[in-house]
PDB file of N, CA and C in Angstrom:
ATOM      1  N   UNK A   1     163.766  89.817 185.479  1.00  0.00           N
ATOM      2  CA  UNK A   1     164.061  88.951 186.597  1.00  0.00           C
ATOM      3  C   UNK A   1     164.454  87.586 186.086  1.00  0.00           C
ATOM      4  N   UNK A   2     165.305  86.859 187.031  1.00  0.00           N
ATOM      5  CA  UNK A   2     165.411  85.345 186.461  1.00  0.00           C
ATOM      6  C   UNK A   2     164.913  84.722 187.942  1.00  0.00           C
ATOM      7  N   UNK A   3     164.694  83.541 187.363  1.00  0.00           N
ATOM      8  CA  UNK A   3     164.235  82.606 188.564  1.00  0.00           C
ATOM      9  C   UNK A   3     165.072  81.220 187.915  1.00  0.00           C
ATOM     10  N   UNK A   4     166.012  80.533 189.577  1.00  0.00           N
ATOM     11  CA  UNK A   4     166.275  79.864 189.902  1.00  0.00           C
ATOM     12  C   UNK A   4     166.030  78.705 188.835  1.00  0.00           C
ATOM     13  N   UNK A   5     166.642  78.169 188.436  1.00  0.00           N
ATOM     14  CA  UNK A   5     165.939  76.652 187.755  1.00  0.00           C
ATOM     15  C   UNK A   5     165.148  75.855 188.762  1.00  0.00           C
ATOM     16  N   UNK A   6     166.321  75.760 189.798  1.00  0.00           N
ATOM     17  CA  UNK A   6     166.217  74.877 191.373  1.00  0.00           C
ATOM     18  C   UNK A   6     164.432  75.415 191.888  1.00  0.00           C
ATOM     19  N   UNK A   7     164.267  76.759 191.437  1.00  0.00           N
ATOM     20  CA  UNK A   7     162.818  77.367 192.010  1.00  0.00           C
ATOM     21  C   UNK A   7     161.677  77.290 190.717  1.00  0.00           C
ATOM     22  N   UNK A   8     161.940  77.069 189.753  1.00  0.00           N
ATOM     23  CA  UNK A   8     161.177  76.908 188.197  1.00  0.00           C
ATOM     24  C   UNK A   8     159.852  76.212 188.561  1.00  0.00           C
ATOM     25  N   UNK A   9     158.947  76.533 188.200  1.00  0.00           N
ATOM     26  CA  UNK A   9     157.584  75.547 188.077  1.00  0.00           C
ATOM     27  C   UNK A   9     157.272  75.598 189.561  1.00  0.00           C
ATOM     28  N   UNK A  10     157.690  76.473 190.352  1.00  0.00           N
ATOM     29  CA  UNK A  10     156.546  77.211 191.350  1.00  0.00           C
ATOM     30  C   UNK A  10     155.747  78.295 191.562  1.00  0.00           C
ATOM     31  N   UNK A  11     155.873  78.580 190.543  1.00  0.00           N
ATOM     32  CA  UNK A  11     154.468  79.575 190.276  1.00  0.00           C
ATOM     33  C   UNK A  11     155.447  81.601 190.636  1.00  0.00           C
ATOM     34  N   UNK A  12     156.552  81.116 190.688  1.00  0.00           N
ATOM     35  CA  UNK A  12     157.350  81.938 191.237  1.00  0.00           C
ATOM     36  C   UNK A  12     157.414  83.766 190.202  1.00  0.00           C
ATOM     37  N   UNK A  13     158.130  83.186 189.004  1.00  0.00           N
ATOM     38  CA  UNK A  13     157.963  83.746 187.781  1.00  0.00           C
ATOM     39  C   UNK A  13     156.536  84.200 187.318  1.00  0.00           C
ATOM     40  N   UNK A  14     155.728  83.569 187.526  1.00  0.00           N
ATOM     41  CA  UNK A  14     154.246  84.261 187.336  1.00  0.00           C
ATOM     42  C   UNK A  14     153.631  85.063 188.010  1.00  0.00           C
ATOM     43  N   UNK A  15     154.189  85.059 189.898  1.00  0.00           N
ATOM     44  CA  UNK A  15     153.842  86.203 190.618  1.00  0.00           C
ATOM     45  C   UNK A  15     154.275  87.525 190.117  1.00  0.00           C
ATOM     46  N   UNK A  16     155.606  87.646 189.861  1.00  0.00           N
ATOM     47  CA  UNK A  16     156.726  88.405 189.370  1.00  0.00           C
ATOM     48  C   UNK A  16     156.102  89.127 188.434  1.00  0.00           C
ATOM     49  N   UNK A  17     155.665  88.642 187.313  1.00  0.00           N
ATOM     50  CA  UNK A  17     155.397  88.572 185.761  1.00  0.00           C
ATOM     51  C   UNK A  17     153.631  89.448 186.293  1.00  0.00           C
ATOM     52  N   UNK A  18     153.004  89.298 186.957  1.00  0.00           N
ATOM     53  CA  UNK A  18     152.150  89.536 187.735  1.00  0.00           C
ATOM     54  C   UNK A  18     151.939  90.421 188.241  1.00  0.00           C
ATOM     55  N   UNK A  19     153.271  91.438 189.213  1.00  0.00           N
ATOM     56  CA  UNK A  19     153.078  92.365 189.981  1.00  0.00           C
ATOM     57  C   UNK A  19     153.848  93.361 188.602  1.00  0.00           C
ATOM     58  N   UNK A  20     154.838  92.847 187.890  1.00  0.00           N
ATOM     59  CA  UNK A  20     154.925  94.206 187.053  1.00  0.00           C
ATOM     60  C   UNK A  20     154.060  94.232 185.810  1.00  0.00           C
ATOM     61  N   UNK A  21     152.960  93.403 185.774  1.00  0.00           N
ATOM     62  CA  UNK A  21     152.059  93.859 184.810  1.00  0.00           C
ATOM     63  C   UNK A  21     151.146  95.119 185.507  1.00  0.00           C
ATOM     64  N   UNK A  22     150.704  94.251 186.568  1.00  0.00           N
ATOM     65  CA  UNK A  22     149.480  94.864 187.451  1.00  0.00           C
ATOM     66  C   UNK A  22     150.860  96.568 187.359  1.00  0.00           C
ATOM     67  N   UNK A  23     151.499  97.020 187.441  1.00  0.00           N
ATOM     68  CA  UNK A  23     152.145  97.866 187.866  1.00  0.00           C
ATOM     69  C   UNK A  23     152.388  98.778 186.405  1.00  0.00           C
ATOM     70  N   UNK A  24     152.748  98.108 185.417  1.00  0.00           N
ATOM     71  CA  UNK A  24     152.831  98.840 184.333  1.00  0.00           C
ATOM     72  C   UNK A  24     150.895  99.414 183.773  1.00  0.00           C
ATOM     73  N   UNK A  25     150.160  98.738 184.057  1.00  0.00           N
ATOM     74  CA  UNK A  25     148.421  98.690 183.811  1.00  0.00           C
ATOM     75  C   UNK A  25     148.306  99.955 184.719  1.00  0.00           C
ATOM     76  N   UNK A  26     148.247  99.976 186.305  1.00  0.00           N
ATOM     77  CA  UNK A  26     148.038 101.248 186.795  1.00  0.00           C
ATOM     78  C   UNK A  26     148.394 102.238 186.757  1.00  0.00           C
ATOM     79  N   UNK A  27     149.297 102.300 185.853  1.00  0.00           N
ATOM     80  CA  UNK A  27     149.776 103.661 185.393  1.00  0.00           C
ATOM     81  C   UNK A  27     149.883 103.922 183.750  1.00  0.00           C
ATOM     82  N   UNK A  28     149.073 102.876 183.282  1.00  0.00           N
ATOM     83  CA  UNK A  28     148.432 103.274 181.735  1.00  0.00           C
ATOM     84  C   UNK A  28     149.793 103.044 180.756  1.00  0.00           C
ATOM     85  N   UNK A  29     150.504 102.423 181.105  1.00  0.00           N
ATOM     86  CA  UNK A  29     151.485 101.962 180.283  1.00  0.00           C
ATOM     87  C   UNK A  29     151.067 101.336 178.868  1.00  0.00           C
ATOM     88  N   UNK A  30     151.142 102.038 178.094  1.00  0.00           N
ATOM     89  CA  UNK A  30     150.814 101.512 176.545  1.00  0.00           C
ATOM     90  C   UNK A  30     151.542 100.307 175.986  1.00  0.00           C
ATOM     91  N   UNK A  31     152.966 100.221 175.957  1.00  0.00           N
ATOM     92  CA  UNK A  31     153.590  99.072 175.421  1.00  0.00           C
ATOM     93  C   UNK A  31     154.410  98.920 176.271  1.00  0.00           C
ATOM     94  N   UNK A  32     155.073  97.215 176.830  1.00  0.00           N
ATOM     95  CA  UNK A  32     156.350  96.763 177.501  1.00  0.00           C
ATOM     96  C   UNK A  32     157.442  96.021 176.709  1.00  0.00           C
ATOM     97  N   UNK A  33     158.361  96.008 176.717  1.00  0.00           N
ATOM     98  CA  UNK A  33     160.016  95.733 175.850  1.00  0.00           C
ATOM     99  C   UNK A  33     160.132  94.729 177.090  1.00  0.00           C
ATOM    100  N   UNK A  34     160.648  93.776 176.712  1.00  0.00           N
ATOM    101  CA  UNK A  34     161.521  92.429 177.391  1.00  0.00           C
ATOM    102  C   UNK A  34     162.859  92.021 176.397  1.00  0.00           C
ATOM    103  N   UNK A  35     163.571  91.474 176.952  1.00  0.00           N
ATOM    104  CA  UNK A  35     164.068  90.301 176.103  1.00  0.00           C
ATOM    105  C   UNK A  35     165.108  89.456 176.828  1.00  0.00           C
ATOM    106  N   UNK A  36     164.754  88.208 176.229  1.00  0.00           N
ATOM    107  CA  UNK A  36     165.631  86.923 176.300  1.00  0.00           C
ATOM    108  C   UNK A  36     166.373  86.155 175.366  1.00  0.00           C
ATOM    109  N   UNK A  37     166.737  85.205 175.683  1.00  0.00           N
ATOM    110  CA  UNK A  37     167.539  84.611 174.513  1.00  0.00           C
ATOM    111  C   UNK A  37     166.847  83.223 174.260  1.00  0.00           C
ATOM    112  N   UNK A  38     167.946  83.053 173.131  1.00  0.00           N
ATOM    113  CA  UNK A  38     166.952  81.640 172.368  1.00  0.00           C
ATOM    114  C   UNK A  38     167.141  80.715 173.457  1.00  0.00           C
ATOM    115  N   UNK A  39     165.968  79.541 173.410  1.00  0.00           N
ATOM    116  CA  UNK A  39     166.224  78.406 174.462  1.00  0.00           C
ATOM    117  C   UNK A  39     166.062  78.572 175.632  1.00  0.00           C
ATOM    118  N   UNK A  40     165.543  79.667 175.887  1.00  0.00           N
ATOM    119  CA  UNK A  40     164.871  79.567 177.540  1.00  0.00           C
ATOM    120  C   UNK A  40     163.760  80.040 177.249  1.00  0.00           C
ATOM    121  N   UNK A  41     163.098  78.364 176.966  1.00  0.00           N
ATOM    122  CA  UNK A  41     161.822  77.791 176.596  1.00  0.00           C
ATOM    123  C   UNK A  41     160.790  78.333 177.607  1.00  0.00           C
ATOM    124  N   UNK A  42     161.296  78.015 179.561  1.00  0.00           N
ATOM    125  CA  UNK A  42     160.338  78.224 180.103  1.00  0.00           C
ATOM    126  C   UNK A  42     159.855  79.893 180.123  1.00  0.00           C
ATOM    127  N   UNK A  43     160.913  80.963 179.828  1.00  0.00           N
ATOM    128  CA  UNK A  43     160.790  82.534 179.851  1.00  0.00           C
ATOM    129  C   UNK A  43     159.536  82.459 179.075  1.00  0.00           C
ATOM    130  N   UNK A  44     159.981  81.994 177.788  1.00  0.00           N
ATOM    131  CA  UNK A  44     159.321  82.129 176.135  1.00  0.00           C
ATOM    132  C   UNK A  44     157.710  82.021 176.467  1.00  0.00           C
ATOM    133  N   UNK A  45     157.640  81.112 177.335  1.00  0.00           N
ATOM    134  CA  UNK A  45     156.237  80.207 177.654  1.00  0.00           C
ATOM    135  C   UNK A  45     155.716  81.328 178.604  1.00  0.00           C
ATOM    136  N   UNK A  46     156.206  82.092 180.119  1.00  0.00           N
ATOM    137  CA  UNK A  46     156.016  83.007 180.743  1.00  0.00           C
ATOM    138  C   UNK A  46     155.255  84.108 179.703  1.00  0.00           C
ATOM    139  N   UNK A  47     156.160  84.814 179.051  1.00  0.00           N
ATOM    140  CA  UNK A  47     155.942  85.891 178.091  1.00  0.00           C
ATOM    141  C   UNK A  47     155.111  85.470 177.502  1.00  0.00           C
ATOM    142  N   UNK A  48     154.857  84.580 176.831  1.00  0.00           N
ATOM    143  CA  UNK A  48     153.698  84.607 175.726  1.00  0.00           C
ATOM    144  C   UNK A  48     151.969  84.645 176.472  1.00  0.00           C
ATOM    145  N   UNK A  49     152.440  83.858 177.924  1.00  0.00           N
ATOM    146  CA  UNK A  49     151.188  83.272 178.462  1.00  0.00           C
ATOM    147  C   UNK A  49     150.525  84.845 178.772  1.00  0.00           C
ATOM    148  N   UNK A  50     150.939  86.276 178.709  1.00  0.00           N
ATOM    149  CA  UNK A  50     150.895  87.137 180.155  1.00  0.00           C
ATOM    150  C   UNK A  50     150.754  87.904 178.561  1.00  0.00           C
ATOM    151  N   UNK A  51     150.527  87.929 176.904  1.00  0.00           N
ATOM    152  CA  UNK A  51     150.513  88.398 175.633  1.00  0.00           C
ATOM    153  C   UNK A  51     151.451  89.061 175.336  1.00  0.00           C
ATOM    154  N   UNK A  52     152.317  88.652 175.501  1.00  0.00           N
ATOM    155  CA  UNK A  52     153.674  89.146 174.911  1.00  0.00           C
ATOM    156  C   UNK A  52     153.934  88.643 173.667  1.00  0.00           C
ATOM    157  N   UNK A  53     154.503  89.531 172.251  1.00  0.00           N
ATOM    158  CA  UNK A  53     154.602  88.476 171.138  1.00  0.00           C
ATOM    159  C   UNK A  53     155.773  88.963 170.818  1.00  0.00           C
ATOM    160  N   UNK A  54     156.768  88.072 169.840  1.00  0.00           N
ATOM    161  CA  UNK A  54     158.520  88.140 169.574  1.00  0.00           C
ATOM    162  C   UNK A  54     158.348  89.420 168.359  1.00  0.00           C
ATOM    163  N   UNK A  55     158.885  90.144 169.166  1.00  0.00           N
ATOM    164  CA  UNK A  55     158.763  90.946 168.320  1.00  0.00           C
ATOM    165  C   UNK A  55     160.483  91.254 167.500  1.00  0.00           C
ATOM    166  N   UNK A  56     161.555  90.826 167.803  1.00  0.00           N
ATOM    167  CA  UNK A  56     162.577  91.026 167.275  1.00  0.00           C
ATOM    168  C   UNK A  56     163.795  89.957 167.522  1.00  0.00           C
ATOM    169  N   UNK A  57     164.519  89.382 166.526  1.00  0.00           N
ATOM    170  CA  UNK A  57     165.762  88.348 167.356  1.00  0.00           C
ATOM    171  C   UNK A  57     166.653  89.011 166.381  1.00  0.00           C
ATOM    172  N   UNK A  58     167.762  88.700 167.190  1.00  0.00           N
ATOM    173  CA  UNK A  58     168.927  89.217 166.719  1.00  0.00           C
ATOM    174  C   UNK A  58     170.316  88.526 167.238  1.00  0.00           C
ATOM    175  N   UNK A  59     171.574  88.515 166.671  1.00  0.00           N
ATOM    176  CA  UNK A  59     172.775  87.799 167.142  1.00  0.00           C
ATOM    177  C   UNK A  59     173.290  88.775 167.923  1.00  0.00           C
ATOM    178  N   UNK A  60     174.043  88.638 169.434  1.00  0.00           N
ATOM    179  CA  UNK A  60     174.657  89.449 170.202  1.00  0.00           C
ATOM    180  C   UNK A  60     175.671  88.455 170.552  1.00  0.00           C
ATOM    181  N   UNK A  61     176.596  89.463 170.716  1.00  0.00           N
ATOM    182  CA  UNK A  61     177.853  88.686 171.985  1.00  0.00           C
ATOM    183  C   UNK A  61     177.266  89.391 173.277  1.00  0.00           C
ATOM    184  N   UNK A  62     176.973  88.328 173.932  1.00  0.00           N
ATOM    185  CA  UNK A  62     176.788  88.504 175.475  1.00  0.00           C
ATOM    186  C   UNK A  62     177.835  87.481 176.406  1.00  0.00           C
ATOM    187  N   UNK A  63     178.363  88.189 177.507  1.00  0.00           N
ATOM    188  CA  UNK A  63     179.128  87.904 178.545  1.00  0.00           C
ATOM    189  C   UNK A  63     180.235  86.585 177.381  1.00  0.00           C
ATOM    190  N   UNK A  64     180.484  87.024 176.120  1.00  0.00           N
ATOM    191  CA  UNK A  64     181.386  86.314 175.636  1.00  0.00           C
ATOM    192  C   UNK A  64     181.212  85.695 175.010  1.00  0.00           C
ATOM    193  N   UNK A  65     179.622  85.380 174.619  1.00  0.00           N
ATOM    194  CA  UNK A  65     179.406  84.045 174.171  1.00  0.00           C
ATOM    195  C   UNK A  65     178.107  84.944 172.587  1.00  0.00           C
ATOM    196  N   UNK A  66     178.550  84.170 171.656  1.00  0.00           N
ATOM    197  CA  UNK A  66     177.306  84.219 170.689  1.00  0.00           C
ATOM    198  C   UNK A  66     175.953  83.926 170.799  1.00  0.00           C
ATOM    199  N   UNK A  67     174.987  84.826 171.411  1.00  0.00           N
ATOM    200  CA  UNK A  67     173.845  84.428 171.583  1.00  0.00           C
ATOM    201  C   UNK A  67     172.872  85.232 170.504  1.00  0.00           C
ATOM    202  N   UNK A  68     171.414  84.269 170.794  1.00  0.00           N
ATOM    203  CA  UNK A  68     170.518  85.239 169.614  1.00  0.00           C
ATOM    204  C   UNK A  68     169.334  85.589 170.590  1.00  0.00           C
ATOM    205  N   UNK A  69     169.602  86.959 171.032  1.00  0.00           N
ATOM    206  CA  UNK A  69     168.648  87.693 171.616  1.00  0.00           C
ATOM    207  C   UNK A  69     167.538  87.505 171.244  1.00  0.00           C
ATOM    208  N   UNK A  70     166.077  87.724 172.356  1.00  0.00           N
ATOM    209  CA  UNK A  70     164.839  87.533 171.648  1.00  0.00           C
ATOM    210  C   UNK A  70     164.064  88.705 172.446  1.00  0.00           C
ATOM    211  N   UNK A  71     163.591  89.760 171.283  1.00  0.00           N
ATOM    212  CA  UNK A  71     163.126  90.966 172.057  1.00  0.00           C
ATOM    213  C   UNK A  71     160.921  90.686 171.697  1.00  0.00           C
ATOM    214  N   UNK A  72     160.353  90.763 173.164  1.00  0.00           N
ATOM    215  CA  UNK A  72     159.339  90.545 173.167  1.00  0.00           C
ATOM    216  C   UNK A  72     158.512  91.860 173.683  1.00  0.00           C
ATOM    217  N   UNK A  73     157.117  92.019 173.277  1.00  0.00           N
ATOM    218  CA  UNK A  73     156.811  93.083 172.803  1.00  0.00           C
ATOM    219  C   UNK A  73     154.980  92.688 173.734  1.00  0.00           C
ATOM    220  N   UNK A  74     154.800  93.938 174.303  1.00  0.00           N
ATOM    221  CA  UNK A  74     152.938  93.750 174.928  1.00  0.00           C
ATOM    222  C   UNK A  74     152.598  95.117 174.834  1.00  0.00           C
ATOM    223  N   UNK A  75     151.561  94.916 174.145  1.00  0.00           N
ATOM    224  CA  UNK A  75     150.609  96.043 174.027  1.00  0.00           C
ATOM    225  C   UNK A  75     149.494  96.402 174.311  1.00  0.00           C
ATOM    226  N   UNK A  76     149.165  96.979 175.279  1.00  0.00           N
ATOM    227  CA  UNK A  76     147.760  97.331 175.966  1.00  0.00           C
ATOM    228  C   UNK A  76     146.909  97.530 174.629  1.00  0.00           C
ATOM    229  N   UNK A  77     145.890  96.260 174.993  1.00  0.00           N
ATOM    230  CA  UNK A  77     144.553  96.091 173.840  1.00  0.00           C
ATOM    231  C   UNK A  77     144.394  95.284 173.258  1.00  0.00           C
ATOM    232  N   UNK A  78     146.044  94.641 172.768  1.00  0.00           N
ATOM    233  CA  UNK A  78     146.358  93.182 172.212  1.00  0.00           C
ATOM    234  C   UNK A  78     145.655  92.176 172.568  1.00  0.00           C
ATOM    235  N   UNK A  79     145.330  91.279 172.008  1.00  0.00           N
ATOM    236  CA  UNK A  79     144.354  90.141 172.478  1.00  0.00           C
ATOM    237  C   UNK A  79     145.528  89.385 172.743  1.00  0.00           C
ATOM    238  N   UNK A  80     145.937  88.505 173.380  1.00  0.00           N
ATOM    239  CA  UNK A  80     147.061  87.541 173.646  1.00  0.00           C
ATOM    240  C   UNK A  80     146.990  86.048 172.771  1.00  0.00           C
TER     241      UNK A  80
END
């Protein structure tokens, strides 16, 4: 999901971040795959807060442009 800049720092992204944890947990989901790109500090901060850790970066062309993907990684048991 993305959230709005204009909507950022209302707690918006953490409901979100929230209902698909609670959702991946009730059904015993062992590990979750994300990823973002470099510099979207506030994602980075989301993910880490909820124990997500970077588990992979890499250079992509996306929509045209040189970006460096950031693939983040949660594992049921992980301490955060």
């Amino acid at each position: 999901f993305i959230v709005s800049p204009k909507h950022q720092g209302k707690g918006i992204g953490n409901r979100l971040m929230s209902e698909a944890m609670a959702f991946c947990q009730r059904r015993g989901v062992e590990f979750v795959y994300l990823t973002t790109f470099e510099g979207l500090d506030a994602a980075r901060h989301l993910y880490e807060k909820w124990g997500f850790r970077l588990d992979e970066e890499k250079e992509e062309e996306t929509w045209g442009l040189r970006l460096r993907e950031q693939r983040f990684l949660w594992v049921r048991g992980e301490s955060s």
